[in-house]
PDB file of N, CA and C in Angstrom:
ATOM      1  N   UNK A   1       0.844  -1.162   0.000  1.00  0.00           N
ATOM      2  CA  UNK A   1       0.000   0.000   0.000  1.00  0.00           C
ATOM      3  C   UNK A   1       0.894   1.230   0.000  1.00  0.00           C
ATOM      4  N   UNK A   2       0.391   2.334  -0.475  1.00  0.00           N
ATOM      5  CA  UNK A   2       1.452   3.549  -0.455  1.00  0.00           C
ATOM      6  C   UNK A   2       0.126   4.604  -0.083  1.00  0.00           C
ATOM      7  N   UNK A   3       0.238   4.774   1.392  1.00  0.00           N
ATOM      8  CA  UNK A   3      -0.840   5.395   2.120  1.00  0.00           C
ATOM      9  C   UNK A   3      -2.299   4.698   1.969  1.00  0.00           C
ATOM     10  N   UNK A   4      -3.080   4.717   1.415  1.00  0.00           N
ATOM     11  CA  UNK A   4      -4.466   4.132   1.864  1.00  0.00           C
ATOM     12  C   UNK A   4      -4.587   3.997   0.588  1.00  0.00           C
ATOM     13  N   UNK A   5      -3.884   3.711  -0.395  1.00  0.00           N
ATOM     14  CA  UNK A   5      -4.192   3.230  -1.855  1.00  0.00           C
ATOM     15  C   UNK A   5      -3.425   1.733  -1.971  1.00  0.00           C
ATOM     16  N   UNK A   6      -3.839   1.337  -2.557  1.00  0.00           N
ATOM     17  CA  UNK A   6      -3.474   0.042  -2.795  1.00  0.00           C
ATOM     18  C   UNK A   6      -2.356  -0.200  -4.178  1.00  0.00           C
ATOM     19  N   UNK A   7      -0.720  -0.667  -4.346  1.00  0.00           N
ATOM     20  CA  UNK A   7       0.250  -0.701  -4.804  1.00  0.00           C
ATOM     21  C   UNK A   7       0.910  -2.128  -5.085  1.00  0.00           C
ATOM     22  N   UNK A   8       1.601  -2.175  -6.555  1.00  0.00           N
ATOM     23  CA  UNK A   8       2.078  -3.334  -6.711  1.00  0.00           C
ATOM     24  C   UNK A   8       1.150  -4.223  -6.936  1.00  0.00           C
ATOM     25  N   UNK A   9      -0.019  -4.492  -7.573  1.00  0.00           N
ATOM     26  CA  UNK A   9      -1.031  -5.501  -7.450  1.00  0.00           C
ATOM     27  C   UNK A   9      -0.498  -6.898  -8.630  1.00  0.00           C
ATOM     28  N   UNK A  10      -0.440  -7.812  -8.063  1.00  0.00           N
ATOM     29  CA  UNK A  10      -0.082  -8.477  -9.157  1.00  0.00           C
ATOM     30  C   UNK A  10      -0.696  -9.744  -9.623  1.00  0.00           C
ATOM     31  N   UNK A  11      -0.679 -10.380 -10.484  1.00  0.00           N
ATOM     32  CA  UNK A  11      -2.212 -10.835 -11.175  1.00  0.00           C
ATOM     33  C   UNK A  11      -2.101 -12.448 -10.083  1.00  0.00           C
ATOM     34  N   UNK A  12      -1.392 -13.019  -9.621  1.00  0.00           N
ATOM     35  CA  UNK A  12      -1.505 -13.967  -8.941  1.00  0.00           C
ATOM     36  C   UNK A  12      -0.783 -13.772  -7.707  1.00  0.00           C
ATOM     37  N   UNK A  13      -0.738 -14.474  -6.874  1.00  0.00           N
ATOM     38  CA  UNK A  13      -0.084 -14.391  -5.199  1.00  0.00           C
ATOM     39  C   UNK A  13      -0.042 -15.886  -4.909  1.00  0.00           C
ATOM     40  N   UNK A  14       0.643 -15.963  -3.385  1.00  0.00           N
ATOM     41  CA  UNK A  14       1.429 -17.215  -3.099  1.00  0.00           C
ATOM     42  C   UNK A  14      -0.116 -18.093  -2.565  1.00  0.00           C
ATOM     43  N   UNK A  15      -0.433 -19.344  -1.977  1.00  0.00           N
ATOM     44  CA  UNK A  15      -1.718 -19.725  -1.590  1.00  0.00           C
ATOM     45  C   UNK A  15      -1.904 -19.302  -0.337  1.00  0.00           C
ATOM     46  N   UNK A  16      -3.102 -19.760  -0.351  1.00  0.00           N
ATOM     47  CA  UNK A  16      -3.507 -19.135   1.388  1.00  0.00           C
ATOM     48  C   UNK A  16      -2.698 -19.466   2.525  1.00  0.00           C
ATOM     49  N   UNK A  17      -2.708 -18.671   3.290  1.00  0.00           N
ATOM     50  CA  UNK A  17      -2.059 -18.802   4.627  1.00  0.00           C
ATOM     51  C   UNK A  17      -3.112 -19.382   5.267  1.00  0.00           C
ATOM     52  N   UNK A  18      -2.120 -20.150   6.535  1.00  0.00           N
ATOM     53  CA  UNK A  18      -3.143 -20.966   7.702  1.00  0.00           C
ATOM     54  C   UNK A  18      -4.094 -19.813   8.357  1.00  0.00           C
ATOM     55  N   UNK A  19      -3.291 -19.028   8.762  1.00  0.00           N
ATOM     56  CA  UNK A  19      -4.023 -17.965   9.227  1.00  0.00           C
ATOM     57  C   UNK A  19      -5.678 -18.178   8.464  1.00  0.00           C
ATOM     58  N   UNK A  20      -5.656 -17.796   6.921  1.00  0.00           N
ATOM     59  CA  UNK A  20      -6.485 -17.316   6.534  1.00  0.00           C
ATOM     60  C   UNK A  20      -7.293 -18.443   6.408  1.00  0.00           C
ATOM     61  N   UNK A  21      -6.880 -19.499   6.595  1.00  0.00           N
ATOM     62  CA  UNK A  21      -8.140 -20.827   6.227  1.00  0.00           C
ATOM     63  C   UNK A  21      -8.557 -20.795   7.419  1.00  0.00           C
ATOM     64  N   UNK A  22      -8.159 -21.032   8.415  1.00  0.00           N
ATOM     65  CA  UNK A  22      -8.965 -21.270   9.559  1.00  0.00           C
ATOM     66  C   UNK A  22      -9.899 -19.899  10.233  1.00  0.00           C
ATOM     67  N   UNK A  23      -9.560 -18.525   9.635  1.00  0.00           N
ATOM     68  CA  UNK A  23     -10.372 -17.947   9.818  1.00  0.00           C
ATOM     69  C   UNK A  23     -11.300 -17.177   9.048  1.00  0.00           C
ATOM     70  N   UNK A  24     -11.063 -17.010   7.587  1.00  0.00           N
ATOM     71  CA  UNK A  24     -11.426 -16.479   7.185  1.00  0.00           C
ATOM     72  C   UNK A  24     -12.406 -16.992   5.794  1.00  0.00           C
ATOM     73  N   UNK A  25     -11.445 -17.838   4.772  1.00  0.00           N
ATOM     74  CA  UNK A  25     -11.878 -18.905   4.284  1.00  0.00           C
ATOM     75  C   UNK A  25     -13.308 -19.445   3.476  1.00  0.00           C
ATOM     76  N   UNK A  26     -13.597 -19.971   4.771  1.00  0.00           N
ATOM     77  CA  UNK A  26     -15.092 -20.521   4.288  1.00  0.00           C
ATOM     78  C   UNK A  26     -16.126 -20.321   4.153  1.00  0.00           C
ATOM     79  N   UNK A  27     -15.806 -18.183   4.444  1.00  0.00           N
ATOM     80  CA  UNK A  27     -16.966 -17.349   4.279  1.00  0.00           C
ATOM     81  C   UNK A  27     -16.424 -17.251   2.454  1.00  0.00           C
ATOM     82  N   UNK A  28     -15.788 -17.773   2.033  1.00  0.00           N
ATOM     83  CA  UNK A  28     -15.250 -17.232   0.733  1.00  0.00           C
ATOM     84  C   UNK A  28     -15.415 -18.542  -0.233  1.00  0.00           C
ATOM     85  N   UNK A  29     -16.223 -19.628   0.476  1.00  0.00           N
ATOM     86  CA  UNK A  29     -16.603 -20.636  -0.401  1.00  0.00           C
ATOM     87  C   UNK A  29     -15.164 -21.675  -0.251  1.00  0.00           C
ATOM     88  N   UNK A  30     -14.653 -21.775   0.621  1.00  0.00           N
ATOM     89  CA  UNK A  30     -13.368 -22.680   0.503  1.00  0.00           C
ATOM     90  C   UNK A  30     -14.092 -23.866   1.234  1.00  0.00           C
ATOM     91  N   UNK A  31     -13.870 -25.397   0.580  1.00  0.00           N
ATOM     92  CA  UNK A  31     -14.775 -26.180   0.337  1.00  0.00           C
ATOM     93  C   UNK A  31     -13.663 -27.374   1.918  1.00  0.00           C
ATOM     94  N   UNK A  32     -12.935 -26.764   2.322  1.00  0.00           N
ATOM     95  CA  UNK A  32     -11.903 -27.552   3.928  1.00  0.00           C
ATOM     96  C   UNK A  32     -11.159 -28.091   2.859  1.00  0.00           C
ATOM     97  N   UNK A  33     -10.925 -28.157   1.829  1.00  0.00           N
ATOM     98  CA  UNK A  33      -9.528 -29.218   1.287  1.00  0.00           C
ATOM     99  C   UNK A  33      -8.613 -28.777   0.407  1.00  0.00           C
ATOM    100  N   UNK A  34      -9.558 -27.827  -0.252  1.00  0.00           N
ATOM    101  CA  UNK A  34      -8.646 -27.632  -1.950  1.00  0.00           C
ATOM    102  C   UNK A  34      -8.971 -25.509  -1.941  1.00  0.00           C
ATOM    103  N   UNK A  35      -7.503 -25.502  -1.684  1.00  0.00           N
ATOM    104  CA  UNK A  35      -7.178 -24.280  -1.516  1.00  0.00           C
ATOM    105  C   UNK A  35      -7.918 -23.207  -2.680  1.00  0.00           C
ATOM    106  N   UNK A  36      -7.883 -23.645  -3.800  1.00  0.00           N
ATOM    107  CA  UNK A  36      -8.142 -23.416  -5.112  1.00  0.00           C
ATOM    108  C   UNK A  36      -9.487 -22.592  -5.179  1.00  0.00           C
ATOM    109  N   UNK A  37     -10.354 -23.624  -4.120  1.00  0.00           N
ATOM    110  CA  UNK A  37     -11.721 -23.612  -4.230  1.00  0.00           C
ATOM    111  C   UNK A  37     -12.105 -22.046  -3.652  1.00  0.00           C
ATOM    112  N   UNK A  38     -11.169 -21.293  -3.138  1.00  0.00           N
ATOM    113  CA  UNK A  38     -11.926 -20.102  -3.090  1.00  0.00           C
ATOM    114  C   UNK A  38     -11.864 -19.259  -3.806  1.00  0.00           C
ATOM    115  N   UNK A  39     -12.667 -18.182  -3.251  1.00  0.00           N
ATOM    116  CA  UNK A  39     -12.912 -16.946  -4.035  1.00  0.00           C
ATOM    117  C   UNK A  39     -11.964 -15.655  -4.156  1.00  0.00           C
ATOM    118  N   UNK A  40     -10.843 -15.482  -5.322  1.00  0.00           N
ATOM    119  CA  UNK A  40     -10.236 -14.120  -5.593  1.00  0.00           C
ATOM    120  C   UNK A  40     -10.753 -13.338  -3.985  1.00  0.00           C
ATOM    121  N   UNK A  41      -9.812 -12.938  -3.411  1.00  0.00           N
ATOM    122  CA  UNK A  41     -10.007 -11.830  -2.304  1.00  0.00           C
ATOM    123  C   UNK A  41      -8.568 -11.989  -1.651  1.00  0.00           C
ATOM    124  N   UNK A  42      -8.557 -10.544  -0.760  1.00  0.00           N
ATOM    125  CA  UNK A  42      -7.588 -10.541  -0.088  1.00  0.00           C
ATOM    126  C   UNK A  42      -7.547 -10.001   1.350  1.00  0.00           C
ATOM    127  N   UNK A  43      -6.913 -10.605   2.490  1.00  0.00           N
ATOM    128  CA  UNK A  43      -7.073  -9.942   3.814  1.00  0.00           C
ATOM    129  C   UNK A  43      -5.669  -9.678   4.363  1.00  0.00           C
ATOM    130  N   UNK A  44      -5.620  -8.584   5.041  1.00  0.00           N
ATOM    131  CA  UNK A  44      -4.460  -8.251   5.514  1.00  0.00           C
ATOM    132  C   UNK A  44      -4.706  -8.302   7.003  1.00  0.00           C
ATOM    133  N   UNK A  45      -3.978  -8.988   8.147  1.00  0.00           N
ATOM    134  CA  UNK A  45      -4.176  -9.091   9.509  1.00  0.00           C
ATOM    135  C   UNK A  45      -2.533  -8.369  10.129  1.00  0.00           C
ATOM    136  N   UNK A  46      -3.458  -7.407  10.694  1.00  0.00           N
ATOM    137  CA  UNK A  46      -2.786  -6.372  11.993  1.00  0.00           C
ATOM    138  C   UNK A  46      -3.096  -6.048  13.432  1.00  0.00           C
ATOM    139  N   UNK A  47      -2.848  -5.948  13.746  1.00  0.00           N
ATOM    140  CA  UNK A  47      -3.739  -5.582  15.485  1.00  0.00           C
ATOM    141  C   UNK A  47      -3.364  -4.144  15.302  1.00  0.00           C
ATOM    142  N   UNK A  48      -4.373  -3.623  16.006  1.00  0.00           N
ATOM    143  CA  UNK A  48      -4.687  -2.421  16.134  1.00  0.00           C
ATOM    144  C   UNK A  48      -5.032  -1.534  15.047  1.00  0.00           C
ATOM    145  N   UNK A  49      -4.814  -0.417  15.019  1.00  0.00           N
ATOM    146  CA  UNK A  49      -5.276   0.973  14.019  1.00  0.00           C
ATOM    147  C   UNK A  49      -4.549   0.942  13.008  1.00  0.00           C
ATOM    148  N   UNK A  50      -4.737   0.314  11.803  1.00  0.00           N
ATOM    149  CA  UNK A  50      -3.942   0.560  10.588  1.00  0.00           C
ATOM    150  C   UNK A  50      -3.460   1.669  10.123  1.00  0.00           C
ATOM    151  N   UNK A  51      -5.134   2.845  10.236  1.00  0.00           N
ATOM    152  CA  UNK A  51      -4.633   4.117   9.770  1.00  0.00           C
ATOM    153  C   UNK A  51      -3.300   4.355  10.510  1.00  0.00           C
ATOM    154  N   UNK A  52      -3.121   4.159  11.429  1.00  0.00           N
ATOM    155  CA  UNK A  52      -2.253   5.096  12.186  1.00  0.00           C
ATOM    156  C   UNK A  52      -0.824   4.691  11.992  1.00  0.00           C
ATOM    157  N   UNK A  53      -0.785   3.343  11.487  1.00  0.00           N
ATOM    158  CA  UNK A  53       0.167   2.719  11.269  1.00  0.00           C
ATOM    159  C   UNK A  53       0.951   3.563  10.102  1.00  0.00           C
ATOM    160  N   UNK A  54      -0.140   3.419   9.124  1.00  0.00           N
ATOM    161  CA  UNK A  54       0.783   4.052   7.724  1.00  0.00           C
ATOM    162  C   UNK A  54       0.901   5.941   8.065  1.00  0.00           C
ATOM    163  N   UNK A  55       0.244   6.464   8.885  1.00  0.00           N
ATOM    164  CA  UNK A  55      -0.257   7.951   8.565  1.00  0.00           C
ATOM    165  C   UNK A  55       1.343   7.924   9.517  1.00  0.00           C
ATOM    166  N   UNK A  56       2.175   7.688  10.570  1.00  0.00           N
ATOM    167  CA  UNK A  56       2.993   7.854  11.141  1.00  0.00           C
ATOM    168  C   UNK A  56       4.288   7.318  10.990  1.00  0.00           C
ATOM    169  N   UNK A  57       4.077   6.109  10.123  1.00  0.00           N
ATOM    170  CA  UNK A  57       5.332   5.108   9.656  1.00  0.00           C
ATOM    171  C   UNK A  57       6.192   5.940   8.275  1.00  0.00           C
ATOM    172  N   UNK A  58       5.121   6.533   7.726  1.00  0.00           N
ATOM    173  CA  UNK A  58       5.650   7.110   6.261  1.00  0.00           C
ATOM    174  C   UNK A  58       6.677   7.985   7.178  1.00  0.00           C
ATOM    175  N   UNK A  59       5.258   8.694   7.530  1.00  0.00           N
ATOM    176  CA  UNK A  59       5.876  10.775   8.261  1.00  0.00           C
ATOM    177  C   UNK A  59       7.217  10.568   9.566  1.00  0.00           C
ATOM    178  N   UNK A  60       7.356   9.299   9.928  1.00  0.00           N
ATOM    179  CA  UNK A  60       8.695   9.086  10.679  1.00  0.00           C
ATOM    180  C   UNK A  60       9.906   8.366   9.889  1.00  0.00           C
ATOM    181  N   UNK A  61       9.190   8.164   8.833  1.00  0.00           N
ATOM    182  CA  UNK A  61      10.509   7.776   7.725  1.00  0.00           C
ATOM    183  C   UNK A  61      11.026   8.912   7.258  1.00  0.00           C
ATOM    184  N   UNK A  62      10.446   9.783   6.854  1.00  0.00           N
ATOM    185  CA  UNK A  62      11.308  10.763   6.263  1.00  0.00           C
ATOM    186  C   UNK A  62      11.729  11.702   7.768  1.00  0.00           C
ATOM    187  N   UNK A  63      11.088  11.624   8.895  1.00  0.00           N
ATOM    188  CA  UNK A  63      11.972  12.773  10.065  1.00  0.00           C
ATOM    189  C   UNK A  63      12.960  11.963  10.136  1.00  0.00           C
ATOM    190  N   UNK A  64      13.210  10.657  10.299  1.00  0.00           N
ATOM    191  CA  UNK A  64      14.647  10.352  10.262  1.00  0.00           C
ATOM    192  C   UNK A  64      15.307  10.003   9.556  1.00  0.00           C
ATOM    193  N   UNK A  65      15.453  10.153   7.620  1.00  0.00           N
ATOM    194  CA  UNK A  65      16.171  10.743   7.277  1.00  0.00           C
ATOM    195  C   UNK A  65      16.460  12.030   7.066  1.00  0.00           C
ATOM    196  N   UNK A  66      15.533  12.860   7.517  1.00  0.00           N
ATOM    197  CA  UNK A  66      15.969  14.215   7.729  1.00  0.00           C
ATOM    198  C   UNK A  66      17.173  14.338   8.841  1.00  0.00           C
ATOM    199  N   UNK A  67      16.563  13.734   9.720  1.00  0.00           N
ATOM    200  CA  UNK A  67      17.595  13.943  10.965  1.00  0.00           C
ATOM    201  C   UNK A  67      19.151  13.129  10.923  1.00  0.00           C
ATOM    202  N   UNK A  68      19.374  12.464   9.849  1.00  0.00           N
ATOM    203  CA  UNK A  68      20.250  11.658  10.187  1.00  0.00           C
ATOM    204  C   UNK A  68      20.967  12.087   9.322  1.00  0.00           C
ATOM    205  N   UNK A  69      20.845  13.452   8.153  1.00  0.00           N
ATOM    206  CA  UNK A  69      21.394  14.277   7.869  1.00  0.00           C
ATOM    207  C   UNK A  69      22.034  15.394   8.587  1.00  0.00           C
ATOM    208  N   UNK A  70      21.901  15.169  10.181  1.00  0.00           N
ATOM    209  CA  UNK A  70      22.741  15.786  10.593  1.00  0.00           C
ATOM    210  C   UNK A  70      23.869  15.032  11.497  1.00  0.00           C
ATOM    211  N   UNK A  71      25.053  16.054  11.168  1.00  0.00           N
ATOM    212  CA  UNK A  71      26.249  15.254  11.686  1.00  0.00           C
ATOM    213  C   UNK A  71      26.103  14.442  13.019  1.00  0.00           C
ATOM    214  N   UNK A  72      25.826  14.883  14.310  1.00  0.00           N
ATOM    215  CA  UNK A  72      25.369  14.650  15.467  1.00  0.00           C
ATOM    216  C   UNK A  72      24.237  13.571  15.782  1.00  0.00           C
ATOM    217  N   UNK A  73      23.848  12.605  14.884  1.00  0.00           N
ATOM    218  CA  UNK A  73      22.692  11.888  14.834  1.00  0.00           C
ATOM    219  C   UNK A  73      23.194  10.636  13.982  1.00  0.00           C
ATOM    220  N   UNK A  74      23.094   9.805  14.634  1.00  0.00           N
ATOM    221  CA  UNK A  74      23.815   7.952  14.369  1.00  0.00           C
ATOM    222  C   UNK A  74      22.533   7.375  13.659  1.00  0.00           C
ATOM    223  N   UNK A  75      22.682   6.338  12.545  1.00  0.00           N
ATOM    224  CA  UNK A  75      21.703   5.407  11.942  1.00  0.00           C
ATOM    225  C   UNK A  75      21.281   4.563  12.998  1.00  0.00           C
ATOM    226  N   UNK A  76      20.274   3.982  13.026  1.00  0.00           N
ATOM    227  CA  UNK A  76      20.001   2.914  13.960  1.00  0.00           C
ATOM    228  C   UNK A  76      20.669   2.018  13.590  1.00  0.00           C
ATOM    229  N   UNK A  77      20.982   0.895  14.607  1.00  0.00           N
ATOM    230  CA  UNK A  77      22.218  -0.198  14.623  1.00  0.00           C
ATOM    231  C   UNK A  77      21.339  -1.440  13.686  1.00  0.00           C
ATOM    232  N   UNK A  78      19.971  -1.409  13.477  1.00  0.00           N
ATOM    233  CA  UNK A  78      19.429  -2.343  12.934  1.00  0.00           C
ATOM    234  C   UNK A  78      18.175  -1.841  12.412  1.00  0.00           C
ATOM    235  N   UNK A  79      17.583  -2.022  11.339  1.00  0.00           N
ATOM    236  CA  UNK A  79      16.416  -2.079  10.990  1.00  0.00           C
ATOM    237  C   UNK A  79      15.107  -2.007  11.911  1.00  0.00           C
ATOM    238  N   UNK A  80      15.230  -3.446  13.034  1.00  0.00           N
ATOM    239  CA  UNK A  80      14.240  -3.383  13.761  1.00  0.00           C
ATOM    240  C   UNK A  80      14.319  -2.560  14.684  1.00  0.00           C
ATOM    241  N   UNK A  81      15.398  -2.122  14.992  1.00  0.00           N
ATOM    242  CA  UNK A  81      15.574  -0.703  16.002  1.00  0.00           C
ATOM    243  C   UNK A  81      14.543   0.009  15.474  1.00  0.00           C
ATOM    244  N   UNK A  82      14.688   0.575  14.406  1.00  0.00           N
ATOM    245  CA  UNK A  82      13.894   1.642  13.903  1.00  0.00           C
ATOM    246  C   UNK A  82      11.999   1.557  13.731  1.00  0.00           C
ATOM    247  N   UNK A  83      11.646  -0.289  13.747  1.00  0.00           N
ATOM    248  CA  UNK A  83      11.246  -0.078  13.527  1.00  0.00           C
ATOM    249  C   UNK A  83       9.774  -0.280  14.802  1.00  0.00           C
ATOM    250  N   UNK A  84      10.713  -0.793  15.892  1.00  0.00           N
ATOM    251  CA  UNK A  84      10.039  -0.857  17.068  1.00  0.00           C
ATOM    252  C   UNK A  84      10.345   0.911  17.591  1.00  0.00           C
ATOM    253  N   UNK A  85      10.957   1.422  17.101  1.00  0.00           N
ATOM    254  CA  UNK A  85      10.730   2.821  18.152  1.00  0.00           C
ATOM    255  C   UNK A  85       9.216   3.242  17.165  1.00  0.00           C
ATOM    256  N   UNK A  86       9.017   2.915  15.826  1.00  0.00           N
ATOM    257  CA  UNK A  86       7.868   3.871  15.306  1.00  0.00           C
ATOM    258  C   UNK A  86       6.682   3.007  15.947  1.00  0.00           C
ATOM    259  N   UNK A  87       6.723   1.791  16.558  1.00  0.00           N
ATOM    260  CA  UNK A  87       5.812   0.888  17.459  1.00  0.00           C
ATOM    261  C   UNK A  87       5.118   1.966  18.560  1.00  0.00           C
ATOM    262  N   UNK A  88       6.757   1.971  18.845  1.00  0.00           N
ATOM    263  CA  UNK A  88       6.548   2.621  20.720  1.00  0.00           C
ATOM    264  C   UNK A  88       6.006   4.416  20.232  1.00  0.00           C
ATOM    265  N   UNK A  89       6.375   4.652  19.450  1.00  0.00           N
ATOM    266  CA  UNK A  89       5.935   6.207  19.479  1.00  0.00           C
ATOM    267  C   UNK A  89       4.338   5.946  18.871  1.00  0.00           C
ATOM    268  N   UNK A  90       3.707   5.430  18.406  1.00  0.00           N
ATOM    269  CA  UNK A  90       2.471   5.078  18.020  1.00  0.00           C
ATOM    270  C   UNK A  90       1.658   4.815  19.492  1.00  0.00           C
ATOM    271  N   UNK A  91       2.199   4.002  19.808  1.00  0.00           N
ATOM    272  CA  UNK A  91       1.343   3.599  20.881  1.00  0.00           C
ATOM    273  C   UNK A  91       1.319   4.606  22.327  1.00  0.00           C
ATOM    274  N   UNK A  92       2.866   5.334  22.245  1.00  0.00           N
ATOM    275  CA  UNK A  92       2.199   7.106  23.113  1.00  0.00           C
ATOM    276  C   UNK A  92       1.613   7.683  22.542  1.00  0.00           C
ATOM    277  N   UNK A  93       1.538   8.327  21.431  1.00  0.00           N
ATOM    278  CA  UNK A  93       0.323   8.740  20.781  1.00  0.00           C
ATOM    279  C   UNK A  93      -1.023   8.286  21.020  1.00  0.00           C
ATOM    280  N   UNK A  94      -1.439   7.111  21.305  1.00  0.00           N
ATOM    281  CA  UNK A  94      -2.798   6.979  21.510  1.00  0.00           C
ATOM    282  C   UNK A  94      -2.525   7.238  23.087  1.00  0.00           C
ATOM    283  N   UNK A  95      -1.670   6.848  23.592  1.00  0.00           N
ATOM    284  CA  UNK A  95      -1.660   6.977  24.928  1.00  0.00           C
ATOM    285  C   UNK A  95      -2.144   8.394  25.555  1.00  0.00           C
ATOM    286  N   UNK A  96      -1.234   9.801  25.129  1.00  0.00           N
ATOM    287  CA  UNK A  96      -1.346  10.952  25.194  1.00  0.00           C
ATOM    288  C   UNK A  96      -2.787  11.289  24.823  1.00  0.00           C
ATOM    289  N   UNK A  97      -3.360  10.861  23.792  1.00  0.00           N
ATOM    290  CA  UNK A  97      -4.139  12.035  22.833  1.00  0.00           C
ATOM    291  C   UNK A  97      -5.235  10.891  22.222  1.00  0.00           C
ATOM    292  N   UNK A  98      -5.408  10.060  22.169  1.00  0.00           N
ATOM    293  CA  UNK A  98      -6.679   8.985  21.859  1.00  0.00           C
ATOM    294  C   UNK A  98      -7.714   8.894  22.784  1.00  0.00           C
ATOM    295  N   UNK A  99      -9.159   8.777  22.019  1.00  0.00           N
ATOM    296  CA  UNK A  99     -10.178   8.916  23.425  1.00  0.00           C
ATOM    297  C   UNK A  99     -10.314   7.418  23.898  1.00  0.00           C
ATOM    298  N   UNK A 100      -9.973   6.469  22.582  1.00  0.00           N
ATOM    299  CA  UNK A 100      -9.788   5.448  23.205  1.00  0.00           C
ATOM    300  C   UNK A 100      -8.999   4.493  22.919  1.00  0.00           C
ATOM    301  N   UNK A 101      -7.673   4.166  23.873  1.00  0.00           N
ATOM    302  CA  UNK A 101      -6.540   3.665  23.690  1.00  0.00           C
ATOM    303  C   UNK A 101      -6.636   2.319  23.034  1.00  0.00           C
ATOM    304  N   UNK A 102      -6.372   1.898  21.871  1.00  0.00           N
ATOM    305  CA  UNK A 102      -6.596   0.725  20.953  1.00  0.00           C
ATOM    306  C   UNK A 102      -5.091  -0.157  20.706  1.00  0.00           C
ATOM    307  N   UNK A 103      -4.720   0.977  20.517  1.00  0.00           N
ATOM    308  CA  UNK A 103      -2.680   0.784  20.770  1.00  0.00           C
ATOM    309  C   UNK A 103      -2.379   0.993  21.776  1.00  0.00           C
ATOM    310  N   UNK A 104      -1.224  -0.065  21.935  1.00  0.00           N
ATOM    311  CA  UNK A 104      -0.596   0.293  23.880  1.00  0.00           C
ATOM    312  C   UNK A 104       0.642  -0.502  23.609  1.00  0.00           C
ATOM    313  N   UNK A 105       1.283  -0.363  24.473  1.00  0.00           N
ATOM    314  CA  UNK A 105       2.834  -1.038  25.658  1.00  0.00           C
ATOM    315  C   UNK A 105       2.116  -2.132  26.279  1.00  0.00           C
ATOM    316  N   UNK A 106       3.030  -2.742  26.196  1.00  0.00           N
ATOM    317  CA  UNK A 106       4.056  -3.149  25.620  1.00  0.00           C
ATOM    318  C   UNK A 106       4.725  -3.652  24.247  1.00  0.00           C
ATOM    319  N   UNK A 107       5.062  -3.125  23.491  1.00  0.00           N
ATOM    320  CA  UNK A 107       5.179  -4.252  22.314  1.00  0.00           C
ATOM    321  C   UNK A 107       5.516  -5.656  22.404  1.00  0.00           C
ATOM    322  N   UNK A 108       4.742  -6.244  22.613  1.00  0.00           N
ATOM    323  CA  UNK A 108       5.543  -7.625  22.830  1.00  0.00           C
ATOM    324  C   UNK A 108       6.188  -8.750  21.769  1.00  0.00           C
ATOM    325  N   UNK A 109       5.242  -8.128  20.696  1.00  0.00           N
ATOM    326  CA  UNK A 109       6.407  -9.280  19.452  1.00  0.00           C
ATOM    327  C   UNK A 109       5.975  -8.101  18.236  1.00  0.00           C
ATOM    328  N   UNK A 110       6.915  -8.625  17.422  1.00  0.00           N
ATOM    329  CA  UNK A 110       6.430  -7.689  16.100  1.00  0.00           C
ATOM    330  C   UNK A 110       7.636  -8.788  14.867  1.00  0.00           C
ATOM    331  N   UNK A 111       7.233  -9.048  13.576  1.00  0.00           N
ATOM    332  CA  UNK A 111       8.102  -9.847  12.711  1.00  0.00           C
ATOM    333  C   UNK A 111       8.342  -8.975  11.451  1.00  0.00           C
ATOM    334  N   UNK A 112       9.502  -9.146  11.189  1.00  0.00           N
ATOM    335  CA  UNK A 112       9.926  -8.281  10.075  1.00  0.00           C
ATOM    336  C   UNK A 112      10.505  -9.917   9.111  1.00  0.00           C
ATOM    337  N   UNK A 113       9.943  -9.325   7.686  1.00  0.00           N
ATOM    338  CA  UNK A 113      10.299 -10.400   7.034  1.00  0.00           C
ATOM    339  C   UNK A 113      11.049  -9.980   5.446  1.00  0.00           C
ATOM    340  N   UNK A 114      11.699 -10.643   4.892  1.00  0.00           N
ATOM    341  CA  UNK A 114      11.984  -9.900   3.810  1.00  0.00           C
ATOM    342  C   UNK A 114      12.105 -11.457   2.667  1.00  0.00           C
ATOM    343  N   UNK A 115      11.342 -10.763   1.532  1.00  0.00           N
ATOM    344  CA  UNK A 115      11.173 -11.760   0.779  1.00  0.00           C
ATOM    345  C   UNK A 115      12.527 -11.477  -0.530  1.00  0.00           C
ATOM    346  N   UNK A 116      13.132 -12.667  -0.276  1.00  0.00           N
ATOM    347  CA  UNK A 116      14.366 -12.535  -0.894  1.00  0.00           C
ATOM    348  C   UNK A 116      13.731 -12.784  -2.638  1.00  0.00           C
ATOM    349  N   UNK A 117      14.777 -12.296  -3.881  1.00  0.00           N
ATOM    350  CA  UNK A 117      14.529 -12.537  -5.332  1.00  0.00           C
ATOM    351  C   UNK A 117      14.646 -13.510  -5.984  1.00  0.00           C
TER     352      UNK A 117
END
């Protein structure tokens, strides 16, 4: 996705995930055996506020490469450094300023995956 539009669409994808058979599935005509049998669709599973995910993940990607244009300011030592602090600053944000806290602390797991070529 590139903000709330949908990106990269491509005419086939990998088969269903377990995830998605056991929950989602057999509202989509999947017959318990033959993956095949369902219906074109797609679900994306997140916990919590999506909007908020992308509206703050973009807008803290570019403050820190802004900031890391300055001399005095180190790259993060890892990827997931970076990408559990935009976790933790999300979830003060609802903390501070949400009427009702949906995101919270602790982060307790989060998976970063990268699909090699």
């Amino acid at each position: 996705m590139q903000g709330f539009k949908y990106a990269n669409l491509q005419p086939r994808y990998p088969e269903p995930t377990a995830d998605f058979l056991e929950r989602d599935a057999r509202s989509l005509g999947w017959d318990g055996s033959d993956p095949s049998s369902i219906q074109s669709a797609s679900y994306v599973y997140r916990n919590g506020d999506f909007r908020a995910h992308v509206v703050a993940f973009e807008r803290l990607d570019n403050v820190l490469t802004d900031m890391l244009s300055f001399p005095d300011f180190k790259n993060p030592n890892k990827p997931e450094d970076w990408v559990r602090f935009k976790f933790e600053f999300v979830a003060y944000l609802y903390k501070k300023f949400a009427r009702r806290q949906i995101i919270g602390r602790p982060i307790d797991a989060f998976c970063l995956s990268k699909q090699l070529p």
